[in-house]
C-alpha atoms as a PDB file:
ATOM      1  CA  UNK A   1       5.637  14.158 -26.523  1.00  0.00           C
ATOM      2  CA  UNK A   2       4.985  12.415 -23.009  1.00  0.00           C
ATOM      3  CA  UNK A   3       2.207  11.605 -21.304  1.00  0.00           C
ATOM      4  CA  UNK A   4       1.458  14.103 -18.098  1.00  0.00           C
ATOM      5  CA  UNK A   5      -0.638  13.185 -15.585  1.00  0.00           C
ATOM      6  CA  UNK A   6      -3.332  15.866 -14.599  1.00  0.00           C
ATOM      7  CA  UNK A   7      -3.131  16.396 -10.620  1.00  0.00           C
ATOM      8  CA  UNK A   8      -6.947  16.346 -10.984  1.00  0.00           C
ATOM      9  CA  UNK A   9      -6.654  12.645 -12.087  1.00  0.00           C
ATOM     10  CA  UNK A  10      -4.565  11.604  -9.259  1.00  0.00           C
ATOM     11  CA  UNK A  11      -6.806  13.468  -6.492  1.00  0.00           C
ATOM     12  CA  UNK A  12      -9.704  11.753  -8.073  1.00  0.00           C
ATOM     13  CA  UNK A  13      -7.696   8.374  -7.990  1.00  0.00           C
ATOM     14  CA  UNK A  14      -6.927   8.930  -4.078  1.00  0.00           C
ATOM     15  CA  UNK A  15     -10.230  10.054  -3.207  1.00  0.00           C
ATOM     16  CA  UNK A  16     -11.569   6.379  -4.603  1.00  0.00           C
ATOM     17  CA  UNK A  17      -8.678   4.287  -2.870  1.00  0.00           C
ATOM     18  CA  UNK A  18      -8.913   6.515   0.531  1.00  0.00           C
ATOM     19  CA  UNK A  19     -12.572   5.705   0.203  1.00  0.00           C
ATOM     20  CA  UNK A  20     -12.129   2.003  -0.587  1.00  0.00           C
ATOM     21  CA  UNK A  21     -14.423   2.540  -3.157  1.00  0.00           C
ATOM     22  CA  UNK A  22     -13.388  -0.704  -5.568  1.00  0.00           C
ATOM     23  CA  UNK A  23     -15.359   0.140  -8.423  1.00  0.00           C
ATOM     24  CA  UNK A  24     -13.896   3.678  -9.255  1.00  0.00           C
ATOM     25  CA  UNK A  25     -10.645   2.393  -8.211  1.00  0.00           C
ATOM     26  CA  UNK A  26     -10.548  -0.120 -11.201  1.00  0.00           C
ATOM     27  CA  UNK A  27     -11.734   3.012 -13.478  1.00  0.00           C
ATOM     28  CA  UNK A  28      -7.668   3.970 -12.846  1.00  0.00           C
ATOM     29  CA  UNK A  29      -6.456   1.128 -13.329  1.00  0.00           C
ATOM     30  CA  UNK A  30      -4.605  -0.484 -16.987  1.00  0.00           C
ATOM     31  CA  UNK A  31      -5.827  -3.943 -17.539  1.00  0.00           C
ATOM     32  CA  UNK A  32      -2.017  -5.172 -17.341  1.00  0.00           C
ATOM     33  CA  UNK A  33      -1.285  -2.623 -14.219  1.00  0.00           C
ATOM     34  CA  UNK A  34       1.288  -3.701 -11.699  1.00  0.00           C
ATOM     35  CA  UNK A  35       0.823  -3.344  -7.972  1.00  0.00           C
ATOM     36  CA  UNK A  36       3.488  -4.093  -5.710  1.00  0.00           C
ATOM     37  CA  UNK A  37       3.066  -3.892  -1.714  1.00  0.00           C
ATOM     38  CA  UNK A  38       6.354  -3.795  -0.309  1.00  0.00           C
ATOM     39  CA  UNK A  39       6.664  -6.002   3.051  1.00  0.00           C
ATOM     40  CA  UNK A  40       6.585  -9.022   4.844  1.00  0.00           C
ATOM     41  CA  UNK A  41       4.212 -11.647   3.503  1.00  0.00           C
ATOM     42  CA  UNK A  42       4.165 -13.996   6.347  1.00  0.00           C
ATOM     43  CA  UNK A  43       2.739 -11.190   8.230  1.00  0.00           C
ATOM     44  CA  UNK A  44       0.623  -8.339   6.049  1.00  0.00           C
ATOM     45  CA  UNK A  45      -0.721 -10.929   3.661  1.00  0.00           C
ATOM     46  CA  UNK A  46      -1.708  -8.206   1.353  1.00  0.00           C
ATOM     47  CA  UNK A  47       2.166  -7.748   0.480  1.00  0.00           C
ATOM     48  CA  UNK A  48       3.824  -8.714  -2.954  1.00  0.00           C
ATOM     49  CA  UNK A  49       3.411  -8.112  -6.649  1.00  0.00           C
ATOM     50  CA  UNK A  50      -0.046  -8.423  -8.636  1.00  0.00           C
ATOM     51  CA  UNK A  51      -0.305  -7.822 -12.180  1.00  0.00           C
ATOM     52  CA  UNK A  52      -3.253  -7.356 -14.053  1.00  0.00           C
ATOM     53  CA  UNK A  53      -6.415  -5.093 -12.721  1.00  0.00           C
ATOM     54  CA  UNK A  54      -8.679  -8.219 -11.641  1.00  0.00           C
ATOM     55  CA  UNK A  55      -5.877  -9.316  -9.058  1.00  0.00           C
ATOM     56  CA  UNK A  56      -5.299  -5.882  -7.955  1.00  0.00           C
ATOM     57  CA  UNK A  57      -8.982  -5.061  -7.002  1.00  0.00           C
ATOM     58  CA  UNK A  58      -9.258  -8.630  -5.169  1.00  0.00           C
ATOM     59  CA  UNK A  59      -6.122  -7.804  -3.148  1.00  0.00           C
ATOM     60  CA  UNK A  60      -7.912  -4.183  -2.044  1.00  0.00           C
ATOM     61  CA  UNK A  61     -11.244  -6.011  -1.631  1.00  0.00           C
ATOM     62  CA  UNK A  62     -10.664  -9.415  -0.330  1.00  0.00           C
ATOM     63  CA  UNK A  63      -6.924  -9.656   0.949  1.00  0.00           C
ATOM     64  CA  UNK A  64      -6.031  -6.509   2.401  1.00  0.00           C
ATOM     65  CA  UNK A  65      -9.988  -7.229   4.553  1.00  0.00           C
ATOM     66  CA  UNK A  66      -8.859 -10.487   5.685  1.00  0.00           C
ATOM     67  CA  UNK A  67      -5.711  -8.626   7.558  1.00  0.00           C
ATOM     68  CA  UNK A  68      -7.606  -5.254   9.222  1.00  0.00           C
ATOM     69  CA  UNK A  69      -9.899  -2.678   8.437  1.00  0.00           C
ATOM     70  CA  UNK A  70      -8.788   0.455   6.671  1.00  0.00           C
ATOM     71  CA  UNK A  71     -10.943   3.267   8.223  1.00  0.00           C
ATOM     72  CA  UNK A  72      -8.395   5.915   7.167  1.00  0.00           C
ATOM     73  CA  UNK A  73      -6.351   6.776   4.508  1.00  0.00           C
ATOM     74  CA  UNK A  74      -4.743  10.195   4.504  1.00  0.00           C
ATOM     75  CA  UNK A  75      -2.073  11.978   1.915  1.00  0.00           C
ATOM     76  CA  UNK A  76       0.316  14.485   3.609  1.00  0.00           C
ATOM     77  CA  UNK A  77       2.259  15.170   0.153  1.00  0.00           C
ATOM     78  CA  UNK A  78       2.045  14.482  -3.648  1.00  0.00           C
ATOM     79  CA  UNK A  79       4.634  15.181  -6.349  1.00  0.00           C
ATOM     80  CA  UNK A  80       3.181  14.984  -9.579  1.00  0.00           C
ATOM     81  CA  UNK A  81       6.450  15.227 -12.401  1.00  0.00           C
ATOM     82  CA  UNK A  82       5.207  13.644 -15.823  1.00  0.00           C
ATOM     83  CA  UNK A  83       3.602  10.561 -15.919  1.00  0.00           C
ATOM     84  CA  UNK A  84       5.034   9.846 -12.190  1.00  0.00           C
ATOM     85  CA  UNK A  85       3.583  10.275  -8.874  1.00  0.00           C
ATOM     86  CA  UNK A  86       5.152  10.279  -5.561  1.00  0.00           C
ATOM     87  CA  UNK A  87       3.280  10.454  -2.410  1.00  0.00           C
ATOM     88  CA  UNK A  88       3.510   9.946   1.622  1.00  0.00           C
ATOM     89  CA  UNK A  89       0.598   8.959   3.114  1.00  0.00           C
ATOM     90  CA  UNK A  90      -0.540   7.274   6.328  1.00  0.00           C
ATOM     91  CA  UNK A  91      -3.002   4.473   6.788  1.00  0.00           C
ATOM     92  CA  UNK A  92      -5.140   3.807  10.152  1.00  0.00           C
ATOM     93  CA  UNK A  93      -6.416   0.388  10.349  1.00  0.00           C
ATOM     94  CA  UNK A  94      -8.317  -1.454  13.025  1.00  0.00           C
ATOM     95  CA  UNK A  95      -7.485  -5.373  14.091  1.00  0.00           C
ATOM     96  CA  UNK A  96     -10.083  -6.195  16.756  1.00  0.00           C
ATOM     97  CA  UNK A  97      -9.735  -4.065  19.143  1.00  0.00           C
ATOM     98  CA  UNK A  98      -6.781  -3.026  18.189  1.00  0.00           C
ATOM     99  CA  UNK A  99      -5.543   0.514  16.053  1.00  0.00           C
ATOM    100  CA  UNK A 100      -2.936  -0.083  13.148  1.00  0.00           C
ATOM    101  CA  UNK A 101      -1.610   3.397  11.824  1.00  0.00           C
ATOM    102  CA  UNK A 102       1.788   3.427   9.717  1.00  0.00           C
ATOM    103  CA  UNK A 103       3.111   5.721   6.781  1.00  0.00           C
ATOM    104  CA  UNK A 104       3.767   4.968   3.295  1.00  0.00           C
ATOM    105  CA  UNK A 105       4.946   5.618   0.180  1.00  0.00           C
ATOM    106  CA  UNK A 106       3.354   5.659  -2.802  1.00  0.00           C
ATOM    107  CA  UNK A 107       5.178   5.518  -6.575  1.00  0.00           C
ATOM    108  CA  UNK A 108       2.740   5.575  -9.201  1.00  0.00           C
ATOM    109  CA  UNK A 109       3.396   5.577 -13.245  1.00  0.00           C
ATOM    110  CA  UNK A 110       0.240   6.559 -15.493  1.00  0.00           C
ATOM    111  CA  UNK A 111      -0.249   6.059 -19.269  1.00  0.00           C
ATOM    112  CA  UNK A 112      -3.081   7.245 -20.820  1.00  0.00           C
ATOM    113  CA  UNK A 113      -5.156   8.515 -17.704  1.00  0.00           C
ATOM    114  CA  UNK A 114      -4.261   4.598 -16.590  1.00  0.00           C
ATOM    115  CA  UNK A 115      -2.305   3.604 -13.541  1.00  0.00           C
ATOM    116  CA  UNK A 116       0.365   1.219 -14.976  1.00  0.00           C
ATOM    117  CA  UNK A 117       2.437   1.040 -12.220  1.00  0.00           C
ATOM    118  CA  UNK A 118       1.962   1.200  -8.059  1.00  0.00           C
ATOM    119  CA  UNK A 119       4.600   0.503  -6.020  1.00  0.00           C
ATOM    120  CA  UNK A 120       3.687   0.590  -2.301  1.00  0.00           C
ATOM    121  CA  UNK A 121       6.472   0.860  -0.103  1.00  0.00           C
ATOM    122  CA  UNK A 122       5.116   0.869   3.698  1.00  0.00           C
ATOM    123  CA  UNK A 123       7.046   1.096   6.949  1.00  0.00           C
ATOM    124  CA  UNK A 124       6.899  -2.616   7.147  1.00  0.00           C
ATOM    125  CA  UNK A 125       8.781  -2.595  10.866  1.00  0.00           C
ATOM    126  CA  UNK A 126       6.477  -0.312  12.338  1.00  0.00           C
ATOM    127  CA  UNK A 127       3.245  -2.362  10.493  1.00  0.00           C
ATOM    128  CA  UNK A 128       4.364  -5.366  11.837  1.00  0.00           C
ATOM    129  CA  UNK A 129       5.011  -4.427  15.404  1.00  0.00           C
ATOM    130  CA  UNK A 130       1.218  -3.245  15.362  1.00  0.00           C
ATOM    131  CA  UNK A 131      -0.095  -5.936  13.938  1.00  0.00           C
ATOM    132  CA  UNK A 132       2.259  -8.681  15.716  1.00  0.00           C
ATOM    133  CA  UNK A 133       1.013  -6.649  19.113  1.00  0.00           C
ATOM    134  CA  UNK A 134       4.587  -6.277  20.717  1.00  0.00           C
ATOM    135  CA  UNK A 135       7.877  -4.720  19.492  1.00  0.00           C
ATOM    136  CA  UNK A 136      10.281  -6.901  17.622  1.00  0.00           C
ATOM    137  CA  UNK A 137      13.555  -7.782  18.772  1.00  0.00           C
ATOM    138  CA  UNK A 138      16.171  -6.557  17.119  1.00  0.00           C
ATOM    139  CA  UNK A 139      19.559  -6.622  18.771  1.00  0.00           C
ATOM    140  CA  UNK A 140      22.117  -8.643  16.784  1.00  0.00           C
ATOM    141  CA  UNK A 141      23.255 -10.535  19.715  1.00  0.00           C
ATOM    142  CA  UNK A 142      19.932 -12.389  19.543  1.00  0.00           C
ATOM    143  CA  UNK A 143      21.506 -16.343  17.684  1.00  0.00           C
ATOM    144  CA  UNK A 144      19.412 -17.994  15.664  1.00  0.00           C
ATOM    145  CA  UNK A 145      16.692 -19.737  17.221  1.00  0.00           C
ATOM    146  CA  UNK A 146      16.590 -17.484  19.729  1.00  0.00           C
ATOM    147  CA  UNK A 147      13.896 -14.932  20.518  1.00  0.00           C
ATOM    148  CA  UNK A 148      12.070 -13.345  17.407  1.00  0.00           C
ATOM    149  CA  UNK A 149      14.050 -12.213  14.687  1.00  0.00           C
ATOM    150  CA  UNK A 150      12.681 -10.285  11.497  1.00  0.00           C
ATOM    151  CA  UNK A 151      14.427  -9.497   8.443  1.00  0.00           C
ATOM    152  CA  UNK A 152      13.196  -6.531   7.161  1.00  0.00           C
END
């Protein structure tokens, strides 16, 4: 029989990582979990694969700080089907004086009451246009060299 995730476990999960609260957050996670952020790393640092718990709570606790603040993390849905969870959520950060606020998607796997998986897939466009402080150019007339271009 397969693992199913109670929804109480994942609101309990959410509530820690919405609260930034590190050391509950690593009370979800598998030792050997794998946490991928989804976006450009020359920009949101924070972005790429880490595997193992220890890297994943130093990317929430040291990285992700060095980039903005996360005052707000808020879930508009969650799909709960098995061991999987699916959710949309938005995060508000602040960069100086600056507000940050984008949506993203979260894909989680559990085994044993353990997050093994996280894939974070944000709307890297929109992130980096608020962080960058202007919107990107992206006509396709732009040559190389030229202007800003982002591959996204």
């Amino acid at each position: 029989m397969s693992y199913s995730v109670p929804r109480s476990l994942v609101e309990a999960f959410y509530k820690a990582y919405a609260s930034r609260d590190h050391d509950t957050v690593a009370e979800f996670l598998d030792d050997d979990v794998n946490w991928t952020i989804s976006g450009p790393i020359d920009v949101l640092r924070f972005c790429g694969t880490r595997h193992g718990k220890a890297a994943s709570l130093d990317m929430m606790a040291r990285v992700v700080p060095q980039v903005f603040h996360i005052f707000s993390f808020v879930h508009e849905a969650i799909l709960v089907d098995g061991d999987r969870v699916a959710s949309l959520n938005r995060l508000s950060a602040s960069l100086g004086k600056r507000v940050v606020s984008y949506r993203l998607a979260h894909h989680l796997r559990f085994r044993d009451g353990k997050i093994v998986e996280m894939l974070s897939l944000i709307d890297s466009f929109d992130a980096v246009q608020q962080v960058l402080g202007r919107p990107l150019t992206t006509s396709d007339r732009v040559a190389a060299g030229e202007g800003e271009l982002v591959a996204v």
